[in-house]
Protein backbone atom coordinates (compact mmCIF):
# COMPACT_ATOMS: atom_id res chain seq x y z
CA UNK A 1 71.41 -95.89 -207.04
CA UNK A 2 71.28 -93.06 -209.38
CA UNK A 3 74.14 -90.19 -208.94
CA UNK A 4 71.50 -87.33 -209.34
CA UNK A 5 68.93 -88.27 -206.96
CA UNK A 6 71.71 -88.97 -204.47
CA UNK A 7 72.71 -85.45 -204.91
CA UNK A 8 69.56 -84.02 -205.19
CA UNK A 9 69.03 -85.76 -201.79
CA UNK A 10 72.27 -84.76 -200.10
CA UNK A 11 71.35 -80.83 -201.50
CA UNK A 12 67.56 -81.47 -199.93
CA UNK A 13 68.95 -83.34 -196.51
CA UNK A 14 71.21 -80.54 -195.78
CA UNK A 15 68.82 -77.45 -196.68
CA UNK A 16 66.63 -79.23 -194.48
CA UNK A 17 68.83 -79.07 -191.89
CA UNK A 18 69.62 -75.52 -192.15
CA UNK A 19 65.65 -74.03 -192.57
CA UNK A 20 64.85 -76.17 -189.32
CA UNK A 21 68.33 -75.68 -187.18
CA UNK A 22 68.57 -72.12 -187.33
CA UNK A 23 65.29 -70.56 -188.25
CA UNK A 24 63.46 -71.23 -185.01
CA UNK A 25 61.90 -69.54 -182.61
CA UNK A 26 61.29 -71.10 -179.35
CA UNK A 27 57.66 -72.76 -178.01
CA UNK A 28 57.26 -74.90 -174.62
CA UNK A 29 59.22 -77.85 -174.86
CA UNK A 30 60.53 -77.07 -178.48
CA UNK A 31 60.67 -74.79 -181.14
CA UNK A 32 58.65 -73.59 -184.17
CA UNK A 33 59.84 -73.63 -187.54
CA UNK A 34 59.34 -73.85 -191.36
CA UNK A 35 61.31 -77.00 -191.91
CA UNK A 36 58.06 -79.23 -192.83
CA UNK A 37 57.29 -77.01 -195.47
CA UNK A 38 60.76 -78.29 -196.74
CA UNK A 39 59.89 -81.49 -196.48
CA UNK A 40 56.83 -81.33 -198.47
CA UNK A 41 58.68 -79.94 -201.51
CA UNK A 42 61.82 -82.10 -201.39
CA UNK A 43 58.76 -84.95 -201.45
CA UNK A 44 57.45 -83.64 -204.82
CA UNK A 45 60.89 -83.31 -205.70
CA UNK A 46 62.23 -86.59 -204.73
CA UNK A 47 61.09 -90.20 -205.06
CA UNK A 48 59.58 -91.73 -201.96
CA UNK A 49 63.05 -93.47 -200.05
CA UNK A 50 65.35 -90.39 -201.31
CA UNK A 51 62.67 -88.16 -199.60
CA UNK A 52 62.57 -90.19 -196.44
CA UNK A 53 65.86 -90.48 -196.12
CA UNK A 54 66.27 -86.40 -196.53
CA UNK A 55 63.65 -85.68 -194.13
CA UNK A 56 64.83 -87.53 -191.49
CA UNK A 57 68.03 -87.35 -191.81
CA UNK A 58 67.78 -83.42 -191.91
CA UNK A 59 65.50 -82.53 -189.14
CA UNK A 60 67.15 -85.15 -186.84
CA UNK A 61 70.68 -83.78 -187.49
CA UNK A 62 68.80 -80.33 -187.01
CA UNK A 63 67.22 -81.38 -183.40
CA UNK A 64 70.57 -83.13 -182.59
CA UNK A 65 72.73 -79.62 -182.32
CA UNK A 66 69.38 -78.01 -180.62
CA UNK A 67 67.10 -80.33 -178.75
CA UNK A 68 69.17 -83.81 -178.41
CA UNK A 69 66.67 -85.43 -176.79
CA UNK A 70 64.01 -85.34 -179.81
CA UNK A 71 66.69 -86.92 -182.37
CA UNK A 72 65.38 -90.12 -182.59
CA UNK A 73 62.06 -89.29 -182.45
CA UNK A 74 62.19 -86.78 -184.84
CA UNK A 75 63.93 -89.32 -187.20
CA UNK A 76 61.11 -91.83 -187.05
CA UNK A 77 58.10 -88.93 -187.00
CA UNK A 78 59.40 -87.02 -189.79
CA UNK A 79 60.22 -90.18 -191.98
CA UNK A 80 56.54 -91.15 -191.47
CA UNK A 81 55.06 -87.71 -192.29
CA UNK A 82 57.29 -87.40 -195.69
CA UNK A 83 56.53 -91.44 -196.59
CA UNK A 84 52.41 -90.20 -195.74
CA UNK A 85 52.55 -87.44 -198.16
CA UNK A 86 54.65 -89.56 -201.26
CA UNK A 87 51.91 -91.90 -200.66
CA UNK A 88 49.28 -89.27 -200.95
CA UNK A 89 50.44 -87.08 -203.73
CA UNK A 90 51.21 -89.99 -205.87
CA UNK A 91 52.94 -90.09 -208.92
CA UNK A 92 51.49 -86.90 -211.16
CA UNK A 93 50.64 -84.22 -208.00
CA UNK A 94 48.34 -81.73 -208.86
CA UNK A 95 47.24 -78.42 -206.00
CA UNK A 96 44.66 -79.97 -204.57
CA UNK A 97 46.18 -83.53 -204.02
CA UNK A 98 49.36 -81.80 -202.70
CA UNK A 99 47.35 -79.58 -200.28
CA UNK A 100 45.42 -82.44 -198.95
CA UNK A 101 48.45 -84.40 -198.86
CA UNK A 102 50.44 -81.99 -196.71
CA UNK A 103 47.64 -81.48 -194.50
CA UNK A 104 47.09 -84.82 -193.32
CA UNK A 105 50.53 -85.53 -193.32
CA UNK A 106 51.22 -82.48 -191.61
CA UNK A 107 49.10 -84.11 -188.80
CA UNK A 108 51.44 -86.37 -187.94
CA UNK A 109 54.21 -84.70 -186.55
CA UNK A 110 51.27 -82.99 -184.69
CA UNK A 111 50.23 -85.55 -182.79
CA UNK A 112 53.59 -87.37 -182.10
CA UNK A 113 55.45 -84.41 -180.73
CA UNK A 114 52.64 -83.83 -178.50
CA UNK A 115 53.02 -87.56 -177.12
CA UNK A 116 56.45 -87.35 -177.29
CA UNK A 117 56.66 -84.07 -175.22
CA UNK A 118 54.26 -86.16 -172.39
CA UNK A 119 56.91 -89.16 -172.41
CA UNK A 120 59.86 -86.79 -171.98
CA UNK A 121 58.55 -84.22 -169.78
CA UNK A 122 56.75 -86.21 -167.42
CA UNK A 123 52.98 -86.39 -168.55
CA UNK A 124 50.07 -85.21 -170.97
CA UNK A 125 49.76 -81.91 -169.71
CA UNK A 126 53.14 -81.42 -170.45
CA UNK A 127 52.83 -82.25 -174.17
CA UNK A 128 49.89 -80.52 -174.14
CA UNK A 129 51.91 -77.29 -173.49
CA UNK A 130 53.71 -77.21 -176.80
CA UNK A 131 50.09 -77.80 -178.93
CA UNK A 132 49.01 -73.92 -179.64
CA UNK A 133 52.84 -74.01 -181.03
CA UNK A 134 53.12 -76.95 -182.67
CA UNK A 135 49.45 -75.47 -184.18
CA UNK A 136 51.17 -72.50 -185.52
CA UNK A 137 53.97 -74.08 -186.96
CA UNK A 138 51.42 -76.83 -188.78
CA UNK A 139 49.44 -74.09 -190.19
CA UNK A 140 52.45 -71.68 -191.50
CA UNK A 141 54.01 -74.56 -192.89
CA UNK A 142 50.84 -75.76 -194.57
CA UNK A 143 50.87 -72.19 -196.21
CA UNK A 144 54.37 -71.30 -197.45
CA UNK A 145 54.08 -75.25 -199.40
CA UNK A 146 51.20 -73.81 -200.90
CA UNK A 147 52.72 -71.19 -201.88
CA UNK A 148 55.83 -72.41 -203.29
CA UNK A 149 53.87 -75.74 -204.67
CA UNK A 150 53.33 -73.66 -208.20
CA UNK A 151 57.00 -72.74 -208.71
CA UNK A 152 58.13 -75.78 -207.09
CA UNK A 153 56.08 -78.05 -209.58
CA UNK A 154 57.84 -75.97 -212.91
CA UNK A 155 61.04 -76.67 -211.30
CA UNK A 156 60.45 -80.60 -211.27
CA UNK A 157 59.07 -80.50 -215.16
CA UNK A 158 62.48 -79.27 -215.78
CA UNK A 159 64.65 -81.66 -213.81
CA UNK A 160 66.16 -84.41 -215.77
């Protein structure tokens, strides 16, 4: 265990937490937010576990004070969307790997929280309801990590 990437993961876990807690704004069955674009940085910034671990551990402390019932779900989806996009980017990200990465990754939460919204709520059409949301929020959140990839990447050149 190394003392600064605990720290660096503790700082990432909680800011996590606070862009996806309490800058939402409400969809059917959930809410939109910016907290995946987060994610994606704290993976460039973090190696793969210390990543995972901040990801989940920050949206599903986020979705326990707001939506309980996706906790759990939101632990496991988010995990696998930040492990998807370590994988991808690999060890030397460049622009193009990143924004590939974070799209397909992106996918992922996609896709679950639209099954997860059918188990919960009682059936397809009902996680159906939150997909023109859960849309929005994959393509605003694809955007601001592009945007913040350049600065982001200078940052991580200067981190010991």
């Amino acid at each position: 265990m190394n003392t600064k990437l605990l720290s660096r993961a503790g700082v990432s876990t909680a800011l996590i937490f606070a862009v996806t807690r309490f800058l939402q704004i409400p969809i059917p069955l959930g809410y939109f937010n910016v907290g995946n674009a987060v994610i994606f940085l704290t993976g460039l910034l973090l190696p793969m576990p210390y990543a995972v671990f901040a990801a989940s551990v920050g949206s599903a402390l986020a979705d326990l004070t707001s939506y309980p019932a996706y906790t759990l779900p939101t632990l496991l989806i988010k995990g696998a969307m930040v492990l998807l996009f370590c994988f991808l980017t690999g060890k030397k990200p460049t622009l193009r790997r990143g924004a590939a990465a974070a799209a397909l990754s992106g996918l992922v939460p996609l896709v679950l929280y639209t099954a997860v919204g059918a188990f919960l709520f009682g059936g397809f059409a009902a996680g159906l309801a939150q997909l023109p949301g859960l849309f929005l929020e994959y393509a605003a959140n694809l955007l601001l990590f592009l945007f913040l990839f350049p600065p982001v990447m200078r940052l991580r050149e200067r981190l010991p």
